[in-house]
PDB file of N, CA and C in Angstrom:
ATOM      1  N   UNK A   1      73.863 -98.694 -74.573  1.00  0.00           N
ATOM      2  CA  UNK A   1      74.389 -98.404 -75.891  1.00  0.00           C
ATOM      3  C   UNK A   1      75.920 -98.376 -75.867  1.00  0.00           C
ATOM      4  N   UNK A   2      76.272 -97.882 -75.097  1.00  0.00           N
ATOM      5  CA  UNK A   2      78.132 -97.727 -74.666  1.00  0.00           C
ATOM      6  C   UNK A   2      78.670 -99.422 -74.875  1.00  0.00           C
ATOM      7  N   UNK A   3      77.821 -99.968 -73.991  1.00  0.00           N
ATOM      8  CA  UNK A   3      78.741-101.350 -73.552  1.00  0.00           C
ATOM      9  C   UNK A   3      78.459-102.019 -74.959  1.00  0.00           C
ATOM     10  N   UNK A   4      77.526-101.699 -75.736  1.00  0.00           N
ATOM     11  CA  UNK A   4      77.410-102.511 -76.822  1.00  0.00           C
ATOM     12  C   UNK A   4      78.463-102.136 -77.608  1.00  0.00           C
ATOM     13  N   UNK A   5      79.073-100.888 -77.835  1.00  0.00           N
ATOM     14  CA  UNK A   5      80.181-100.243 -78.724  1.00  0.00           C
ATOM     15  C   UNK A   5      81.121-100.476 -78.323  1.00  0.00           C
ATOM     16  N   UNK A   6      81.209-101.091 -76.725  1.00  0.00           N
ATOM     17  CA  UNK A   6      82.880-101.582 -76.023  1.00  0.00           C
ATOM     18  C   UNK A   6      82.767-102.630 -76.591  1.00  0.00           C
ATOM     19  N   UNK A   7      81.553-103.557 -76.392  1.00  0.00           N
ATOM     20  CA  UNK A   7      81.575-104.762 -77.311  1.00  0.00           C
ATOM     21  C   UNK A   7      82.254-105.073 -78.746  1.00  0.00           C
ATOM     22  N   UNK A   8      81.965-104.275 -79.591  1.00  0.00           N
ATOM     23  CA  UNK A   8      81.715-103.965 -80.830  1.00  0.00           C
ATOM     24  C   UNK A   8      83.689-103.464 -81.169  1.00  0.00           C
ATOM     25  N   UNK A   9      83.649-102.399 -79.983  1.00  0.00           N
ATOM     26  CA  UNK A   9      85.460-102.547 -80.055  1.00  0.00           C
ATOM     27  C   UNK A   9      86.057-103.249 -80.084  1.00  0.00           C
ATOM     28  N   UNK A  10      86.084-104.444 -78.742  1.00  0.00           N
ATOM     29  CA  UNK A  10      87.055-105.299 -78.156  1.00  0.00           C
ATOM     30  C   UNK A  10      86.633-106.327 -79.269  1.00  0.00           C
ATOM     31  N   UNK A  11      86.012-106.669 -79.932  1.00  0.00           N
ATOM     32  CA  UNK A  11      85.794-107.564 -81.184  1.00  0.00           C
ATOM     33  C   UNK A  11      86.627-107.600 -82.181  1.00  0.00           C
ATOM     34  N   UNK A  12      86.962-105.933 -82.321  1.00  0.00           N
ATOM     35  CA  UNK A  12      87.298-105.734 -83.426  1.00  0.00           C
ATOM     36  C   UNK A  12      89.069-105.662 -83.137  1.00  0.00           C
ATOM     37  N   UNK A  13      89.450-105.510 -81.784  1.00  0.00           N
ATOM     38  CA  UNK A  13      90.811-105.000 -81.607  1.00  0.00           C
ATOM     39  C   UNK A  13      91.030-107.082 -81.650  1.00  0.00           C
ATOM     40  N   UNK A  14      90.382-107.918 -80.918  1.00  0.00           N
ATOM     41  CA  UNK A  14      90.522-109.083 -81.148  1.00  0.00           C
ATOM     42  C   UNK A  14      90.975-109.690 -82.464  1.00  0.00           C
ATOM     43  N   UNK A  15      90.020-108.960 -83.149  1.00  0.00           N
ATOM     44  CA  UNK A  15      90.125-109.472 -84.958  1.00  0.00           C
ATOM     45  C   UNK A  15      91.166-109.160 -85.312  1.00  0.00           C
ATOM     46  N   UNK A  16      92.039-108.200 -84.985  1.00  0.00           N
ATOM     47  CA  UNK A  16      93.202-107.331 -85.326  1.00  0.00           C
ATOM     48  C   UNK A  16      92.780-106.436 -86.369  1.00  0.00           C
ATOM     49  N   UNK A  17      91.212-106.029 -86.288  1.00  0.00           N
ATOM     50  CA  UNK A  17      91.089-105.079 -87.285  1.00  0.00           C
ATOM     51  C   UNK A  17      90.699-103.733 -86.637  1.00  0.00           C
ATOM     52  N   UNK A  18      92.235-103.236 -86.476  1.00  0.00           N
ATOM     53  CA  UNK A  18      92.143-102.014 -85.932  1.00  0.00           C
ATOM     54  C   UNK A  18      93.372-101.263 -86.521  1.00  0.00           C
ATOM     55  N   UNK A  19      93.706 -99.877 -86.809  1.00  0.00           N
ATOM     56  CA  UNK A  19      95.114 -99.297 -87.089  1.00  0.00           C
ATOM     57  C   UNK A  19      94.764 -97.835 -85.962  1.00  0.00           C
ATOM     58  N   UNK A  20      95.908 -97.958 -85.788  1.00  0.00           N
ATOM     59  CA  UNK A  20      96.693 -96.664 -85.746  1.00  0.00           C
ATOM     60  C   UNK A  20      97.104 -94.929 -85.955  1.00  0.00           C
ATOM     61  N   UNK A  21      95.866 -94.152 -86.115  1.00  0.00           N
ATOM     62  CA  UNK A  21      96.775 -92.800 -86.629  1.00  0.00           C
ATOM     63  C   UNK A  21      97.872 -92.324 -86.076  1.00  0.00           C
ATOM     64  N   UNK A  22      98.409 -91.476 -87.234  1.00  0.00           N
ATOM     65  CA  UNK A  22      99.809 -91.219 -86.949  1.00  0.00           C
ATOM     66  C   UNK A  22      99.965 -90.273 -85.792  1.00  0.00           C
ATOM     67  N   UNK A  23      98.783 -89.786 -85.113  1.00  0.00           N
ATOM     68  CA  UNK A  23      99.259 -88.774 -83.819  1.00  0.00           C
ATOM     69  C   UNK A  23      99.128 -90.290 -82.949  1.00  0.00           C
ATOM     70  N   UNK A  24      97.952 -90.764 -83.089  1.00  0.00           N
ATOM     71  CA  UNK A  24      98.071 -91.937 -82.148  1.00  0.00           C
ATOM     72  C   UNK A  24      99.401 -92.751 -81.813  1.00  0.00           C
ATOM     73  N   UNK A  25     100.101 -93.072 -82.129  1.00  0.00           N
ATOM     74  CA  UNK A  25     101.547 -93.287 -82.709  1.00  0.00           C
ATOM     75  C   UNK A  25     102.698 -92.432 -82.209  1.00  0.00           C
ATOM     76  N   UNK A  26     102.510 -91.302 -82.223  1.00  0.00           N
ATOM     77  CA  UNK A  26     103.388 -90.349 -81.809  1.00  0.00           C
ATOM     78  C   UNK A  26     102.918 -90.480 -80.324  1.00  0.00           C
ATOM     79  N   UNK A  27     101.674 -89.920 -79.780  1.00  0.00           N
ATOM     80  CA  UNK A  27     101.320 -90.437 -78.511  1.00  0.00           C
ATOM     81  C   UNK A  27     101.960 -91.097 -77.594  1.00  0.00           C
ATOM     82  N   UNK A  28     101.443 -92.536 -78.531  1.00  0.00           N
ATOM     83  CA  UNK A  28     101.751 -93.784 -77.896  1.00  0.00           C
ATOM     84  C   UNK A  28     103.945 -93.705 -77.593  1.00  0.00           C
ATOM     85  N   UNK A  29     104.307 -93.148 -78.960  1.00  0.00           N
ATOM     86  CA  UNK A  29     105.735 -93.083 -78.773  1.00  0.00           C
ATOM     87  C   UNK A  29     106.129 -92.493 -77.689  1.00  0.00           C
ATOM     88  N   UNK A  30     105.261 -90.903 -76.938  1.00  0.00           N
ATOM     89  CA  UNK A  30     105.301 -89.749 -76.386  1.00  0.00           C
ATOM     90  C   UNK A  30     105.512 -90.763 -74.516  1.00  0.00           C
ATOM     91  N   UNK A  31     104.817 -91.685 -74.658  1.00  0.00           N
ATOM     92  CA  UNK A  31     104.265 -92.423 -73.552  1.00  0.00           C
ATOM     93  C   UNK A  31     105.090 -93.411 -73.225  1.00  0.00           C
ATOM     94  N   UNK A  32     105.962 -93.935 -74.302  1.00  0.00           N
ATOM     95  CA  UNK A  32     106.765 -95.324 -74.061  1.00  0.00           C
ATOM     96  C   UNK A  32     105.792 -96.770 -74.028  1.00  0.00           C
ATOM     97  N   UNK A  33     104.612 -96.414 -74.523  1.00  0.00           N
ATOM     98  CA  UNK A  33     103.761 -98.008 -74.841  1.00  0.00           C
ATOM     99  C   UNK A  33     103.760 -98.308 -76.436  1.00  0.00           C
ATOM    100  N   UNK A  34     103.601 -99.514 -76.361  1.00  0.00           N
ATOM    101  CA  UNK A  34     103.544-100.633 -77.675  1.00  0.00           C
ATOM    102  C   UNK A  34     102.123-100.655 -78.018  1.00  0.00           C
ATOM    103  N   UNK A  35     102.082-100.782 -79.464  1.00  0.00           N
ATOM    104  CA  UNK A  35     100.473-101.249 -79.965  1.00  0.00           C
ATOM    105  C   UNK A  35      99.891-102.392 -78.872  1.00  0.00           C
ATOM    106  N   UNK A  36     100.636-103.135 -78.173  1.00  0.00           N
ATOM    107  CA  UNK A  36      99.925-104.548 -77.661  1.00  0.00           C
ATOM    108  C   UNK A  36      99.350-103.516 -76.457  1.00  0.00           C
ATOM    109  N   UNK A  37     100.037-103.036 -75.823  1.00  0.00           N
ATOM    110  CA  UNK A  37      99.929-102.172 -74.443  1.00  0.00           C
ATOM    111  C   UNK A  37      98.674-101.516 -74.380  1.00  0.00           C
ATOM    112  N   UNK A  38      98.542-100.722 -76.102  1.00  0.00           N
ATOM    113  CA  UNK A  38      97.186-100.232 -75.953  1.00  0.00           C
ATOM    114  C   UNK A  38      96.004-101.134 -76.196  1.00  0.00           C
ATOM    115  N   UNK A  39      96.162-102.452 -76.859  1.00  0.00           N
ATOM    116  CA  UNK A  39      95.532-102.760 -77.070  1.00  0.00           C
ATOM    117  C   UNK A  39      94.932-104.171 -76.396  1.00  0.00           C
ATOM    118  N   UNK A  40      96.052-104.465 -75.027  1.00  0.00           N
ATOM    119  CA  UNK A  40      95.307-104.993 -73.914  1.00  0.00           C
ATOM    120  C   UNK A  40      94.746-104.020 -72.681  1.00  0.00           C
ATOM    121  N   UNK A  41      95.190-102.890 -73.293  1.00  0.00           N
ATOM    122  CA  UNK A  41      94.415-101.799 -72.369  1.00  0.00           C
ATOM    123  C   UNK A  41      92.701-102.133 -72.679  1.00  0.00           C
ATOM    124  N   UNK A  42      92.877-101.842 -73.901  1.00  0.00           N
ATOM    125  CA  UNK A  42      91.202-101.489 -74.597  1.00  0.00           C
ATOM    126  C   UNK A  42      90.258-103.056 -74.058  1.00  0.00           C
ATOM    127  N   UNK A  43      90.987-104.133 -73.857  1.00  0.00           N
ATOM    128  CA  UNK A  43      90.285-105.459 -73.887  1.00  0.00           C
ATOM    129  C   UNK A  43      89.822-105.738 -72.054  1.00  0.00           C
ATOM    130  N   UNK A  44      90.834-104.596 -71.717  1.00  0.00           N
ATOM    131  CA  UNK A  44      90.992-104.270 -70.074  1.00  0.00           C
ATOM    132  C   UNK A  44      89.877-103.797 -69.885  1.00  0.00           C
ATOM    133  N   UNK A  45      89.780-102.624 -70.829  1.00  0.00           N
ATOM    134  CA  UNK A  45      88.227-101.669 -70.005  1.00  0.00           C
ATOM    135  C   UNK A  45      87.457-102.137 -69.771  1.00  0.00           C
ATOM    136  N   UNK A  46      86.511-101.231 -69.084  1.00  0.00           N
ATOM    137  CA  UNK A  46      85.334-102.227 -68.719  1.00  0.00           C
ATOM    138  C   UNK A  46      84.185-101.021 -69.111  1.00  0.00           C
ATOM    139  N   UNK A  47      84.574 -99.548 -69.426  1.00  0.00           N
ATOM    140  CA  UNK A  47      83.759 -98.729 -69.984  1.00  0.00           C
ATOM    141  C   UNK A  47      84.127 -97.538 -70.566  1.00  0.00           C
ATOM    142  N   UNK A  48      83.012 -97.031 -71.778  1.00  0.00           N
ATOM    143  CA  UNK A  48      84.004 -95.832 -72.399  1.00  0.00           C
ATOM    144  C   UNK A  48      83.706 -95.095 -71.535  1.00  0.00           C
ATOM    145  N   UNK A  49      84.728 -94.203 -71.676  1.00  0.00           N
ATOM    146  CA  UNK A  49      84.742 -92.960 -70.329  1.00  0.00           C
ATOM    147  C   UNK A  49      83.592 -91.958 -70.646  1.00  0.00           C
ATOM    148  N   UNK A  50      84.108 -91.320 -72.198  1.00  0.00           N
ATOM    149  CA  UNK A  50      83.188 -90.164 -72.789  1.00  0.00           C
ATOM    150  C   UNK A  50      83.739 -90.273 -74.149  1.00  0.00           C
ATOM    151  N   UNK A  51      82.709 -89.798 -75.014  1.00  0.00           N
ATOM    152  CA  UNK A  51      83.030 -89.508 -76.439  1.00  0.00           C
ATOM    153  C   UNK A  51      82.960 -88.305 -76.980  1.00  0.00           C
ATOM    154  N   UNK A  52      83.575 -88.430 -77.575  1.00  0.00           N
ATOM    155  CA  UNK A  52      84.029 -86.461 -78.637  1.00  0.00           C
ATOM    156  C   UNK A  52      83.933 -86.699 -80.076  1.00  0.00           C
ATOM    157  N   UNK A  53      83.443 -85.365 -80.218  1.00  0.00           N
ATOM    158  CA  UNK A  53      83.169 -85.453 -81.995  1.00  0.00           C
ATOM    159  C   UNK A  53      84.350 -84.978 -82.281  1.00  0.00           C
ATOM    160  N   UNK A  54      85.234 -85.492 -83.595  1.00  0.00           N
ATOM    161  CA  UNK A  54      86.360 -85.243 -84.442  1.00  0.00           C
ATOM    162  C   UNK A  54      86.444 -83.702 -84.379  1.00  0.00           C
ATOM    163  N   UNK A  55      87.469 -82.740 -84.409  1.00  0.00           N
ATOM    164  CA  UNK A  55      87.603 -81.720 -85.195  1.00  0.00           C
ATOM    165  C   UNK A  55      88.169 -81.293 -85.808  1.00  0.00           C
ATOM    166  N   UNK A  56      89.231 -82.658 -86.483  1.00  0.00           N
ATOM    167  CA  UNK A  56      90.188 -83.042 -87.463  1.00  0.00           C
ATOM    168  C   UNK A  56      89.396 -82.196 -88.859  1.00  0.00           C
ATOM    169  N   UNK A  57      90.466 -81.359 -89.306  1.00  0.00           N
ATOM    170  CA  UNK A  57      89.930 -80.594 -90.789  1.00  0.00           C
ATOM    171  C   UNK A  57      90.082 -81.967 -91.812  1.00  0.00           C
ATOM    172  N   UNK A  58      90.552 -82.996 -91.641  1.00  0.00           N
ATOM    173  CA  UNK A  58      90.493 -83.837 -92.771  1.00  0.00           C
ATOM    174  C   UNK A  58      89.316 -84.364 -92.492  1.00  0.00           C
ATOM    175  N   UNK A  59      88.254 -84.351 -91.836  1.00  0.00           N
ATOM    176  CA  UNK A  59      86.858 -85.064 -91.685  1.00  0.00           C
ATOM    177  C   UNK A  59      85.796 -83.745 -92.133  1.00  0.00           C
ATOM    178  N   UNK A  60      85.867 -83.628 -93.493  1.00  0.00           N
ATOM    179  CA  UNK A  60      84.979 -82.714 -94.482  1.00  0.00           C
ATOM    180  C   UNK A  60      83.385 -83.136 -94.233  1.00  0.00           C
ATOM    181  N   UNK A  61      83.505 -84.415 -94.520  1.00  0.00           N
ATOM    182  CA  UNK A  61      81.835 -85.207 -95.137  1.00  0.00           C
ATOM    183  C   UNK A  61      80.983 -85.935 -94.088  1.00  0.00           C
ATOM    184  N   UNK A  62      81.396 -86.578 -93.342  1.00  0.00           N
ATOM    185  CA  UNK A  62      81.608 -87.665 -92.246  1.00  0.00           C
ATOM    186  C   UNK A  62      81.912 -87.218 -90.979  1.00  0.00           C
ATOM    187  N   UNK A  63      80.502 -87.745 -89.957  1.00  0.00           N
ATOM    188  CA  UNK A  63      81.305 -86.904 -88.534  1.00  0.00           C
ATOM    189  C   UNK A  63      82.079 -88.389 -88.057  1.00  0.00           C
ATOM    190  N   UNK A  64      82.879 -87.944 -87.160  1.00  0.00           N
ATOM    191  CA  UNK A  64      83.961 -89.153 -86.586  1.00  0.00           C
ATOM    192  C   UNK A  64      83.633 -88.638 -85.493  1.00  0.00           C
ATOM    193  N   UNK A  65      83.335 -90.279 -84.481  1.00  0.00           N
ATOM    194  CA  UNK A  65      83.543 -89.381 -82.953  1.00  0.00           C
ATOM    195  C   UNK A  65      84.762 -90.501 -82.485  1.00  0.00           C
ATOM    196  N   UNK A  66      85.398 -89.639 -81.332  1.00  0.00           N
ATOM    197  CA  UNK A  66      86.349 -90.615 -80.693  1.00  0.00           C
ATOM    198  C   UNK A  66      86.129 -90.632 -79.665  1.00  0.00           C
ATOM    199  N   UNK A  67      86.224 -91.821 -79.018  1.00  0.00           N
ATOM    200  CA  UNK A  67      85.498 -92.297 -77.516  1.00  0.00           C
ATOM    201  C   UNK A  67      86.876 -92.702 -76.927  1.00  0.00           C
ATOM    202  N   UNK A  68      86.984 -92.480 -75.513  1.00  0.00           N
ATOM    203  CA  UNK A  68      88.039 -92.533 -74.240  1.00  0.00           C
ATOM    204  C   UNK A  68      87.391 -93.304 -73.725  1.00  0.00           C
ATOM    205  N   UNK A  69      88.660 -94.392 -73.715  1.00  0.00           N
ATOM    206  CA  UNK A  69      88.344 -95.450 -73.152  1.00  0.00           C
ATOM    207  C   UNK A  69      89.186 -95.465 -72.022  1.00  0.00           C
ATOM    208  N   UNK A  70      88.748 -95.585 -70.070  1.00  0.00           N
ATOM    209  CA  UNK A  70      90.092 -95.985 -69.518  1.00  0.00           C
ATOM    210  C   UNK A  70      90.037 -97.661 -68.979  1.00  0.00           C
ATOM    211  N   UNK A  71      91.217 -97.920 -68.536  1.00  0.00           N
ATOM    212  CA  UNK A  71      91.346 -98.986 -68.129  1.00  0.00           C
ATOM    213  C   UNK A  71      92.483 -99.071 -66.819  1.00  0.00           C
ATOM    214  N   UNK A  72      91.994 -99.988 -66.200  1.00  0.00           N
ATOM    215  CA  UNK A  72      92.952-100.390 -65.580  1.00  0.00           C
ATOM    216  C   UNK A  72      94.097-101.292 -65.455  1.00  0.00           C
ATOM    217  N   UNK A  73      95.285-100.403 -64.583  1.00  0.00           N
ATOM    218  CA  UNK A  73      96.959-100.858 -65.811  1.00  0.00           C
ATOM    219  C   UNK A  73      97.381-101.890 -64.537  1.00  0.00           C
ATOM    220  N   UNK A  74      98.097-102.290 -64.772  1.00  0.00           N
ATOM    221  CA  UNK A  74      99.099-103.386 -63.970  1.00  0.00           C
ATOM    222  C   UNK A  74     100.280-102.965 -63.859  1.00  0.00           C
ATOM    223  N   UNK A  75     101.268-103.008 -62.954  1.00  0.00           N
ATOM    224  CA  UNK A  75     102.704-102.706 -62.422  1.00  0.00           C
ATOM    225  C   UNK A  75     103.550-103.591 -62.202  1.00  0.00           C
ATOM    226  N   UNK A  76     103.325-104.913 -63.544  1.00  0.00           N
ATOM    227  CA  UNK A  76     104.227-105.785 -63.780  1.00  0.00           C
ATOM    228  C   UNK A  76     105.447-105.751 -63.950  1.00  0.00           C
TER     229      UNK A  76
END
C-alpha cells in the first residue's frame, strides 16, 4: 500500500502538481534547499518512512495525514 502512494506521489511531484505550505517553506528556507532539492529528493526515495495524522487546528472536517519520506542525498 505505501509503495503504491510513493507511486501516486512521485507522479504527482512529476506533473508539477504539488505546492508548498508556508511552514514547509520556512523549513525548507531554515535548511538552505530549493523546491527542486525537495523535490528530487521525493523522486529519490525509495520509501515512506512513517505517516502522521495532521494536528493542524485548520483541519476541522478532513483528516490529513503527512507521510516522511527519506531519501538519499548526494554531495555534489
Amino acid at each position: 500500500m505505501r509503495s503504491d502512494l510513493l507511486r501516486r506521489i512521485k507522479r504527482a511531484v512529476l506533473a508539477g502538481n504539488y505546492a508548498f505550505s508556508e511552514k514547509a517553506l520556512l523549513e525548507m528556507e531554515a535548511d538552505a534547499l530549493t523546491e527542486l532539492d525537495v523535490a528530487e529528493s521525493i523522486l529519490n526515495a525509495v520509501a515512506i518512512y512513517k505517516t502522521l495524522r495532521s494536528r493542524s487546528s485548520w483541519r476541522q472536517q478532513r483528516t490529513e495525514y503527512l507521510h516522511v519520506i527519506k531519501a538519499p542525498t548526494s554531495t555534489v
